[in-house]
Protein backbone atom coordinates (compact mmCIF):
# COMPACT_ATOMS: atom_id res chain seq x y z
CA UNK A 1 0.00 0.00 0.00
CA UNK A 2 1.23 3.69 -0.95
CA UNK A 3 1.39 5.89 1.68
CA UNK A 4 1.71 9.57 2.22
CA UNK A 5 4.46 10.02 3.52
CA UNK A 6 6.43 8.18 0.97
CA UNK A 7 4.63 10.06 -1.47
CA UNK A 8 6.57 13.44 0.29
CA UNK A 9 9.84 11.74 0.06
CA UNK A 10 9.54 10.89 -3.60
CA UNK A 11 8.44 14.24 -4.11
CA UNK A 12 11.36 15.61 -2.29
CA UNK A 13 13.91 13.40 -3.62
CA UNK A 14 12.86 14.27 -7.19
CA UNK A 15 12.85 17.80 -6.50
CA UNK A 16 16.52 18.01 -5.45
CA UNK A 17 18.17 15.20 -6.95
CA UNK A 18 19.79 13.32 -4.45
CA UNK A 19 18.69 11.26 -1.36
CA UNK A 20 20.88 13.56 0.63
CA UNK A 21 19.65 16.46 -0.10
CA UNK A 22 15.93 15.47 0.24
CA UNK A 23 17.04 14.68 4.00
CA UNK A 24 18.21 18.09 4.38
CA UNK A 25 14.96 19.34 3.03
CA UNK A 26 12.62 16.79 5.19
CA UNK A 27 14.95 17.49 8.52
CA UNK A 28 15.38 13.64 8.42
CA UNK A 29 18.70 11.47 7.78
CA UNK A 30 19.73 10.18 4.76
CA UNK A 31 19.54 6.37 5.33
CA UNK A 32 16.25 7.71 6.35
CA UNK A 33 15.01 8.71 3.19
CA UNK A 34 16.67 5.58 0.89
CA UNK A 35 14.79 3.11 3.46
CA UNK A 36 11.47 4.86 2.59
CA UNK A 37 12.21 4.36 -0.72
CA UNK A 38 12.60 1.23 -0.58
CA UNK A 39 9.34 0.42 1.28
CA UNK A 40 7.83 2.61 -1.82
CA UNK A 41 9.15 0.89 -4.07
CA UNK A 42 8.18 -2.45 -3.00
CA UNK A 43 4.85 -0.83 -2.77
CA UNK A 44 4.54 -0.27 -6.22
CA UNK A 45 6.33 -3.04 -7.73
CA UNK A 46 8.64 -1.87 -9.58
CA UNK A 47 11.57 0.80 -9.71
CA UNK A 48 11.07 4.69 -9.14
CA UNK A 49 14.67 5.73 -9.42
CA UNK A 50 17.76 4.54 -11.09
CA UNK A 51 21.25 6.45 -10.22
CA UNK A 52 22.81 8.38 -12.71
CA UNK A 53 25.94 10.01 -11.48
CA UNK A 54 25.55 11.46 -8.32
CA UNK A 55 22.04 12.42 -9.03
CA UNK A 56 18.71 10.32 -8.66
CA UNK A 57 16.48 10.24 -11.88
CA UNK A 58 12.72 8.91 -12.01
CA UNK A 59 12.03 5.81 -13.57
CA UNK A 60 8.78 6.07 -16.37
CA UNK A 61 6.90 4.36 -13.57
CA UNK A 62 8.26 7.26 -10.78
CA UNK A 63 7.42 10.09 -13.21
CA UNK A 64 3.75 9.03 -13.06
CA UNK A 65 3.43 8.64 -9.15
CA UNK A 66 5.12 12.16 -8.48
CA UNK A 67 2.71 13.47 -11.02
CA UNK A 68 -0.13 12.45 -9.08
CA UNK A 69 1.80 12.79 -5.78
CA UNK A 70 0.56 16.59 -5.68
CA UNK A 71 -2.85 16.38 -5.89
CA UNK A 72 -3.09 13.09 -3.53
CA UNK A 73 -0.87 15.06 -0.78
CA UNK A 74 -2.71 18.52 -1.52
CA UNK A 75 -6.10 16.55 -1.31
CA UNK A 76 -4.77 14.75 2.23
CA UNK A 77 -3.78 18.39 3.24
CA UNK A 78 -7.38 20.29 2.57
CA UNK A 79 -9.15 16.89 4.30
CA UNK A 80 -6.92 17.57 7.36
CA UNK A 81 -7.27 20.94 7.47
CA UNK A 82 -10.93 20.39 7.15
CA UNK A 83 -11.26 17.61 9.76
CA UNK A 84 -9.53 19.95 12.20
CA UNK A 85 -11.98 22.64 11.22
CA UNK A 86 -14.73 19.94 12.35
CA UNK A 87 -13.14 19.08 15.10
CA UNK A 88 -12.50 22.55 16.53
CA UNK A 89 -16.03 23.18 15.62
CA UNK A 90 -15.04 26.14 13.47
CA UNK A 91 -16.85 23.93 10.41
CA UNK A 92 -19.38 20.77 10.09
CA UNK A 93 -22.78 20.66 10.13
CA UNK A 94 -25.48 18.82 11.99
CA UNK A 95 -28.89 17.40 11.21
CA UNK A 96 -31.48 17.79 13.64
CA UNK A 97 -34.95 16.43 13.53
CA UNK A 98 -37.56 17.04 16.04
CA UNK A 99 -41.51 16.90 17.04
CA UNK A 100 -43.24 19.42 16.35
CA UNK A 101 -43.95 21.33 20.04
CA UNK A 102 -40.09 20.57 20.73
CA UNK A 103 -39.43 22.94 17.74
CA UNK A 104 -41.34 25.54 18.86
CA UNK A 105 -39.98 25.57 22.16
CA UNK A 106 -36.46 23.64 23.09
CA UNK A 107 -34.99 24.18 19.53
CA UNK A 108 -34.64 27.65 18.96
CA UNK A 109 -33.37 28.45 22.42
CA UNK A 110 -30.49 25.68 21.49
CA UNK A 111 -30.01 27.02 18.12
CA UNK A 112 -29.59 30.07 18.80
CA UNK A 113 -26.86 29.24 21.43
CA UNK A 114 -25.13 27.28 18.80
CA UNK A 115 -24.94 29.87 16.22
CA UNK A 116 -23.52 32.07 18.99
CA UNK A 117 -20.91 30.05 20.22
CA UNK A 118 -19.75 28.26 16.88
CA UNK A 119 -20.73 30.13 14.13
CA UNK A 120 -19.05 27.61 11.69
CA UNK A 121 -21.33 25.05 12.26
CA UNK A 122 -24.54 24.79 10.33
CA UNK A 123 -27.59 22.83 12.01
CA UNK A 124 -30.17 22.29 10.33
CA UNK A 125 -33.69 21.41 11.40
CA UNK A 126 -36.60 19.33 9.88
CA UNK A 127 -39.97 17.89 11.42
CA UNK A 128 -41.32 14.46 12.70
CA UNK A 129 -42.89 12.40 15.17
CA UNK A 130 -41.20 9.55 16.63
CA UNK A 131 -41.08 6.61 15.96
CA UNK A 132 -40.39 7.99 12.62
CA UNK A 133 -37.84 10.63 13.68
CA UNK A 134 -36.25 7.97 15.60
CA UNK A 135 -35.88 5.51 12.16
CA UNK A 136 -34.97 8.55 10.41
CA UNK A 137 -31.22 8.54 12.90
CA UNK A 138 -31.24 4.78 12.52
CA UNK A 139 -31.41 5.17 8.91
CA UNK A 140 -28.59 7.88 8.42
CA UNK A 141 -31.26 10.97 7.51
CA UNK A 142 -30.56 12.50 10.39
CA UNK A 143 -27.53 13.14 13.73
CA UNK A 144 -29.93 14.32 16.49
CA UNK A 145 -33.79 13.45 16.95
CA UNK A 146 -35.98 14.97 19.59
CA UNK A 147 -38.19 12.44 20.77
CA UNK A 148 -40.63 11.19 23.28
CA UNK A 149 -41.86 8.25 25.03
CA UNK A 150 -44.85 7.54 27.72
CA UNK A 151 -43.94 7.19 31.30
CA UNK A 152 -44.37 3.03 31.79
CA UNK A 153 -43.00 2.15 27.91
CA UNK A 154 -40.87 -0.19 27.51
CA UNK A 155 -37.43 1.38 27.74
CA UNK A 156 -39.05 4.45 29.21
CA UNK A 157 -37.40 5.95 32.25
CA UNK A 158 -40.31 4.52 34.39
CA UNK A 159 -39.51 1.47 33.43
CA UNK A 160 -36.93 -1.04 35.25
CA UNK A 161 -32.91 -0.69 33.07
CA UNK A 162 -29.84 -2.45 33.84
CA UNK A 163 -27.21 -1.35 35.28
CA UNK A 164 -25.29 0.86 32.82
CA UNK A 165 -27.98 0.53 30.35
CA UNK A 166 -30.89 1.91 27.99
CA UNK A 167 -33.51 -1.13 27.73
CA UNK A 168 -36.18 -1.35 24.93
CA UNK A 169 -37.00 0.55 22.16
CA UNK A 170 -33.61 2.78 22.36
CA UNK A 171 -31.55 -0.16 23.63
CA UNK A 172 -29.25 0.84 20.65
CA UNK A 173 -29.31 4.80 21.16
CA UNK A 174 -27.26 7.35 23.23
CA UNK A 175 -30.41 9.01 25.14
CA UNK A 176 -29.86 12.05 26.63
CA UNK A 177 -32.83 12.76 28.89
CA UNK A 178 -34.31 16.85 28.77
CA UNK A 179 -37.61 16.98 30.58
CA UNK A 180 -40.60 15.28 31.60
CA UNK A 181 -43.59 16.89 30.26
CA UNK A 182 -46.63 16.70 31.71
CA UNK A 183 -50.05 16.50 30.12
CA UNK A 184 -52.83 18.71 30.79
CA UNK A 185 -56.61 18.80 30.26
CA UNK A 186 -58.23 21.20 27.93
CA UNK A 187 -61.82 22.28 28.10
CA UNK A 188 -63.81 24.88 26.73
CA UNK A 189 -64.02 28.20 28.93
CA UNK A 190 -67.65 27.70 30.05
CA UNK A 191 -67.14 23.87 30.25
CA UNK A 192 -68.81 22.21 33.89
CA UNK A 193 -65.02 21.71 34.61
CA UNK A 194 -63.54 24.98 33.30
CA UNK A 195 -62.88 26.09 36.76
CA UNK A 196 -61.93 22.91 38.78
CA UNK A 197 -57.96 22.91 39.58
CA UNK A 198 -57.85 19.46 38.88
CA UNK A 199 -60.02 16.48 36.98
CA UNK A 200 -59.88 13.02 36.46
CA UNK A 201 -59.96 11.25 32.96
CA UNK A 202 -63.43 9.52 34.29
CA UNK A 203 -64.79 12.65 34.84
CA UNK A 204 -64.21 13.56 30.80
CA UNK A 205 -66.01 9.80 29.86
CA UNK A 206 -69.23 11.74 27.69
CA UNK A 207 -67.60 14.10 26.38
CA UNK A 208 -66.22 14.26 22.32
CA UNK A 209 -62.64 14.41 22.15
CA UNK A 210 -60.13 15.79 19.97
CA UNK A 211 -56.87 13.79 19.70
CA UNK A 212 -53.58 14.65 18.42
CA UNK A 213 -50.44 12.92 16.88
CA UNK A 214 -50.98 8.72 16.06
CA UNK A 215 -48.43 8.18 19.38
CA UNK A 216 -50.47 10.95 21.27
CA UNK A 217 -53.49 9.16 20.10
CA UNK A 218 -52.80 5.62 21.54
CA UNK A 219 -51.51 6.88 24.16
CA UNK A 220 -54.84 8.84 24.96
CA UNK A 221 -56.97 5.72 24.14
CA UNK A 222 -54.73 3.47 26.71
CA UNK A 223 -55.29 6.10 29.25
CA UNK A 224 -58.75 6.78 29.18
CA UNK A 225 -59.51 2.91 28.75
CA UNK A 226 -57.40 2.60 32.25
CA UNK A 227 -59.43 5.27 33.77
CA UNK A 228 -62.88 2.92 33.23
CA UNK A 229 -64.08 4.24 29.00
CA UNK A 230 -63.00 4.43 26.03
CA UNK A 231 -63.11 8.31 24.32
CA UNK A 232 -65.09 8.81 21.43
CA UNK A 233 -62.91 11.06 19.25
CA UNK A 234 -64.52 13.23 16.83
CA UNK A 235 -61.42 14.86 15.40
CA UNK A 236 -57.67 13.99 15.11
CA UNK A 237 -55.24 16.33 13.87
CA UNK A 238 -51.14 16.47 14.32
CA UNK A 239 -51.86 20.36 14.57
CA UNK A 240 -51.52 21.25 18.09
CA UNK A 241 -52.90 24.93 17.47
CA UNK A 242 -55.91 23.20 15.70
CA UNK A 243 -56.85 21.34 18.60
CA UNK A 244 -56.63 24.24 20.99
CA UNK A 245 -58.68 25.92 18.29
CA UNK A 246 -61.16 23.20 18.34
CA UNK A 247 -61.21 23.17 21.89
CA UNK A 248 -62.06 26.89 22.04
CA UNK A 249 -64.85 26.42 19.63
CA UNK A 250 -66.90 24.01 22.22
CA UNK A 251 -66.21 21.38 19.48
CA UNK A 252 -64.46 18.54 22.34
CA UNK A 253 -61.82 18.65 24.98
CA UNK A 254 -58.35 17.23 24.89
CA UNK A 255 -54.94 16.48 26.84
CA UNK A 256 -52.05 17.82 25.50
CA UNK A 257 -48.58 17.78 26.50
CA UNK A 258 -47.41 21.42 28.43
CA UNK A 259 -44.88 21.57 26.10
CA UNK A 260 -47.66 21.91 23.11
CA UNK A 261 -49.84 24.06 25.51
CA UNK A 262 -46.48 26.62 25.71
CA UNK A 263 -45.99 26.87 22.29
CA UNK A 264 -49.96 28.33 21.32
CA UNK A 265 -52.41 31.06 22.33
CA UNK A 266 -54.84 29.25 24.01
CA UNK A 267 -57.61 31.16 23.30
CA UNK A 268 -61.57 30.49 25.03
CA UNK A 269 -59.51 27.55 26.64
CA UNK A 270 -59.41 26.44 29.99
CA UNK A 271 -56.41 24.39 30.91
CA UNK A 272 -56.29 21.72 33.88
CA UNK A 273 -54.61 19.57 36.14
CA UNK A 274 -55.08 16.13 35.24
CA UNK A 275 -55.00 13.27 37.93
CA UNK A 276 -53.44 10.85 37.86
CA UNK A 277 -50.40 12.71 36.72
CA UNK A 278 -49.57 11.39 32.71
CA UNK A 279 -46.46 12.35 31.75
CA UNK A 280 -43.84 11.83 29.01
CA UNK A 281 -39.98 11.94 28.60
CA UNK A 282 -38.71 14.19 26.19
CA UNK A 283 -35.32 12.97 25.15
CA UNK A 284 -32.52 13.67 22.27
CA UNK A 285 -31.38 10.39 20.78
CA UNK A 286 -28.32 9.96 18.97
CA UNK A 287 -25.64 7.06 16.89
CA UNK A 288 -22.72 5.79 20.00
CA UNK A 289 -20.55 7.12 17.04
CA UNK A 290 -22.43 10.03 16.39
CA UNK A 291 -22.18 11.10 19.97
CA UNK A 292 -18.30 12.08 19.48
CA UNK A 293 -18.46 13.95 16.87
CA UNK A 294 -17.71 17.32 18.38
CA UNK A 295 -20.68 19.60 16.49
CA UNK A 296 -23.24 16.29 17.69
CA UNK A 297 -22.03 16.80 21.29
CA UNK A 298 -22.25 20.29 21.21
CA UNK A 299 -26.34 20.69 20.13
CA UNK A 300 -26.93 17.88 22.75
CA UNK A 301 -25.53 19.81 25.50
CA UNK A 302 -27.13 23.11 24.01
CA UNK A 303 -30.52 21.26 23.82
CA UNK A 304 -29.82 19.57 27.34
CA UNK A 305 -29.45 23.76 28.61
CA UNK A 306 -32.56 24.62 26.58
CA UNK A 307 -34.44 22.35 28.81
CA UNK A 308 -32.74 23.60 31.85
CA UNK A 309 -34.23 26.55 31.66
């Protein structure tokens, strides 16, 4: 195999003539340079240099390899200088993808610490749900996804892990934990329950709901079947502001993560306390390999201070 720093000694050694002098010019020794030679030569297969005198002169063969010796060692030079940029974050990029009330409310607080702190790295931002923001990272679309699970999932932080390990649907994930985010009932603002500072699910049995996201969905079907019903939804949107709209009209009620709740002017609303708590973990996933990748570790930390505060 050819390597690179043959490739400089070739270079040099056809530049001034002579092994000696190409060890003056590298700051090495001469039986330095003739062993590398050697090792190049053997590399290639056949001879780069035949004596002449007291000056070296390139074989057919060693005339071809320093001729593309300059563009392989200035294309090594302008990856390493651009690796180092990456590394030093003064370069790189980073793909984020996140739900859609994380956008609106983590994200541009992280963001915007990012583009203060390294302005050479780009992050850009696109929209999912989980699970398909999560098989977006597993699939290479993406470095960071914002994501969320139920409190109780499998692999959820309510949920029983090993020592030293994630269990269940991340098992194969770095998960950074940011909040737990509650969910709150909405009702209409002259709803029976409009004023109570707290309500169970049972208590919400007859009325029509509006549901959000698929996950959200489920999630609100499990929990109202555990609470004794099951809800009869009359609309399902992934829009949060649509379902506070909705909500306002008189058209249903709904639970919505605080997170969504934060993010939208909930107008003729009346939020409340639900009981039991229901909660979910809002997390940003990431590759093992990914994780060390300077720019990757820096918007995890930024998004872990987002959540902070």
């Amino acid at each position: 195999m050819i390597e690179a720093r043959h490739l400089r000694v070739l270079r040099a050694v056809a530049a001034t003539g002579s092994f000696s002098a190409a060890a003056r010019e590298l700051g090495c020794t001469q039986p330095a340079v003739s062993q590398q030679m050697k090792a190049l030569e053997q590399s290639a297969g056949t001879p780069l240099l035949v004596r002449t005198g007291r000056e070296m002169r390139l074989t057919q063969a060693g005339e071809a390899l320093v001729r593309h010796a300059s563009g392989i060692l200035a294309g090594l030079t302008a990856a390493e200088e651009e690796v180092a940029a990456i590394a030093g974050l003064r370069a790189g990029r980073v793909r984020l993808v996140s739900f859609p009330s994380g956008s609106s409310t983590l994200v541009p607080t992280a963001l915007a610490a990012m583009r203060a702190e390294h302005p050479g790295t780009r992050v850009s931002l696109v929209e999912a749900e989980p699970p398909r923001s999560v098989e977006m990272l597993r699939e290479g679309d993406c470095d960071v996804a914002l994501a969320f699970r139920y409190a109780g999932a499998a692999g959820s932080a309510g949920a029983a892990a090993p020592a030293g390990g994630e269990v269940g649907e991340w098992a194969d994930l770095v998960v950074r934990p940011l909040l737990t985010d509650r969910l709150v009932g909405l009702v209409p603002e002259g709803h029976r329950l409009a004023g109570a500072e707290r309500l169970g699910m049972a208590e919400l049995a007859d009325e029509p709901w509006i549901a959000g996201c698929p996950r959200c969905r489920r999630h609100l079907v499990d929990v109202c079947e555990g609470a004794g019903f099951t809800p009869r939804i009359d609309f399902a949107t992934d829009d949060y502001p649509a379902v506070v709209g909705l909500v306002g009209a008189g058209l249903g009620v709904a639970v919505l993560p605080e997170l969504a709740v934060e993010s939208v002017r909930a107008k003729g609303v009346a939020i409340v306390a639900v009981r039991p708590a229901v909660e979910r973990e809002v997390v940003a996933l990431t590759l093992p390999d990914l994780a060390r990748v300077p720019a990757v570790a820096a918007t995890l930390a930024q998004l872990e201070r987002a959540a902070a505060r």
